[in-house]
Protein backbone atom coordinates (compact mmCIF):
# COMPACT_ATOMS: atom_id res chain seq x y z
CA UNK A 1 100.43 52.29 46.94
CA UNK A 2 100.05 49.80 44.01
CA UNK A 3 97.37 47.85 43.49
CA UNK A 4 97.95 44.00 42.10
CA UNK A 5 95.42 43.35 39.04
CA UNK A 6 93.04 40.50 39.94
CA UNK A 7 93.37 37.83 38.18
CA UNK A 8 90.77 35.53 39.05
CA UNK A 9 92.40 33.15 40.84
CA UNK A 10 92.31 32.43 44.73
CA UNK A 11 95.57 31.81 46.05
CA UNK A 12 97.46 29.22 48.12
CA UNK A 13 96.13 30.72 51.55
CA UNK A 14 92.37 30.92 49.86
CA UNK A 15 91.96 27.56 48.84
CA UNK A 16 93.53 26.31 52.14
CA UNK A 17 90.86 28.10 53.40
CA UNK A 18 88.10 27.00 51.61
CA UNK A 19 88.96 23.53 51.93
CA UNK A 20 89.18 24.08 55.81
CA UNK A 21 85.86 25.38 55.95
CA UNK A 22 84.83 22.33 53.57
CA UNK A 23 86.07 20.19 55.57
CA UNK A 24 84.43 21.46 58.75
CA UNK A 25 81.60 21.52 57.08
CA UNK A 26 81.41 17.95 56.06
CA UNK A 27 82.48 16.88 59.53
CA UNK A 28 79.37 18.69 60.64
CA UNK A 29 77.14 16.99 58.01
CA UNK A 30 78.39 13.87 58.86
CA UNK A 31 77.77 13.95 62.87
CA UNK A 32 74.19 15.85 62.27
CA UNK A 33 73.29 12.76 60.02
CA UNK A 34 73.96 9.92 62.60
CA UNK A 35 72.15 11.89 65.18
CA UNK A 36 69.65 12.53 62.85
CA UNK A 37 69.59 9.00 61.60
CA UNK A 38 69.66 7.66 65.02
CA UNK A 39 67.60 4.02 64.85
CA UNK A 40 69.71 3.51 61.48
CA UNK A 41 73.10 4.08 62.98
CA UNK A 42 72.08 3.13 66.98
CA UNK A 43 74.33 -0.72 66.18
CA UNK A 44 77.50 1.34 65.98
CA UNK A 45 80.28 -0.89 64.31
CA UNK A 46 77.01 -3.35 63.09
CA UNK A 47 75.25 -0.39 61.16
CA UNK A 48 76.22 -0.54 57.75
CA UNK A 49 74.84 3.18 57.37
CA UNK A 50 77.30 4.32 60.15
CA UNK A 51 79.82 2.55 58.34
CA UNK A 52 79.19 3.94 55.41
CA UNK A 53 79.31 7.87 56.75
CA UNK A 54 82.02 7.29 58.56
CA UNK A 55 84.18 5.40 56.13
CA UNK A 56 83.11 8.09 53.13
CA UNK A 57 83.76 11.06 56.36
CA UNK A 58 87.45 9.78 56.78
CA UNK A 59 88.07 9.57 53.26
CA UNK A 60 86.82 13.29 52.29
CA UNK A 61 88.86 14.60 55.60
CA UNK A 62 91.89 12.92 54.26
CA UNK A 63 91.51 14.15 50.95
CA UNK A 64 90.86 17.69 51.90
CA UNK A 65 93.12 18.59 54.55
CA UNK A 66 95.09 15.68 54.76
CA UNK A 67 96.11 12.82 57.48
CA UNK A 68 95.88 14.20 61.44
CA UNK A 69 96.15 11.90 64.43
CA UNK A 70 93.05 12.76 65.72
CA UNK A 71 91.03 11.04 62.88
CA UNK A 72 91.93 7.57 64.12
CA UNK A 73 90.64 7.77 67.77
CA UNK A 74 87.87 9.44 66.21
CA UNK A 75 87.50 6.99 63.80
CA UNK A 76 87.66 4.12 66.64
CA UNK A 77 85.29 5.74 68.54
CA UNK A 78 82.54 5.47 65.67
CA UNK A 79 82.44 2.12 65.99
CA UNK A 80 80.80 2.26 69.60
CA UNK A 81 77.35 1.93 69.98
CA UNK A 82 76.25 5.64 71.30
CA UNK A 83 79.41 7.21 71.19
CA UNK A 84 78.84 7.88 67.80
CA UNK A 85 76.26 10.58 68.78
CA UNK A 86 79.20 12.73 70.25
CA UNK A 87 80.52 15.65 67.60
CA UNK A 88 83.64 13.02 67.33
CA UNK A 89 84.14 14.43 63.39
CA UNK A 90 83.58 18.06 64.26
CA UNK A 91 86.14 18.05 66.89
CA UNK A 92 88.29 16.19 65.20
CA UNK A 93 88.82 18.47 62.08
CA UNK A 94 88.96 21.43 64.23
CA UNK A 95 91.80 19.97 66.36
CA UNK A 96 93.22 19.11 63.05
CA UNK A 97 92.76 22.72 61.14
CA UNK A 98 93.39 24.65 64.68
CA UNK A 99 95.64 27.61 63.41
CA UNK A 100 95.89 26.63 59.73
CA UNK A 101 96.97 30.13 58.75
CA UNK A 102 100.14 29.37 60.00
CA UNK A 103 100.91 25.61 57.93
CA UNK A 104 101.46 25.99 54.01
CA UNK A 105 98.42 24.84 52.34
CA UNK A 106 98.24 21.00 51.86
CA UNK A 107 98.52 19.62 47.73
């Protein structure tokens, strides 16, 4: 049995994984913050701080694992007043990285 030299580099499947787990973790960050920020973000589409986590949420999903369906309904969903204190991020990004070991990493 040979052994390959390391060579310091994570490959394709590593960095798909590492931005998977980025991005679930961001999705987490953003949904604890509105329920932690609760009288800021309680307006829904009229809270500019909801808008801004949201809108800045979408835009690091996107960019880290790419464009799934299940970000727009999430996305709508933010803009109503107390349904933005449901998980809607977490859930979306793990619909949308469910079995990711099996898609070629995203560029």
């Amino acid at each position: 049995m040979r052994l390959k030299p390391a060579t310091g580099r994570a490959g394709p499947a590593a960095r798909a994984r590492g931005r998977v787990w980025t991005a679930r973790c961001v999705a987490l960050a953003a949904d604890a913050s509105q329920i932690a920020l609760l009288p800021l973000v309680l307006g829904g589409a009229l809270s500019p701080v909801s808008d801004v986590i949201d809108v800045a949420t979408a835009i690091l999903l996107t960019w880290l694992i790419g464009w799934h369906w299940s970000f727009l309904p999430t996305f709508v969903a933010e803009i109503v007043p107390f349904v933005d204190l449901v998980p809607t991020w977490t859930v979306a990004v793990f619909l949308a990285t469910r079995g990711h070991r099996d898609r070629p990493p995203a560029s």
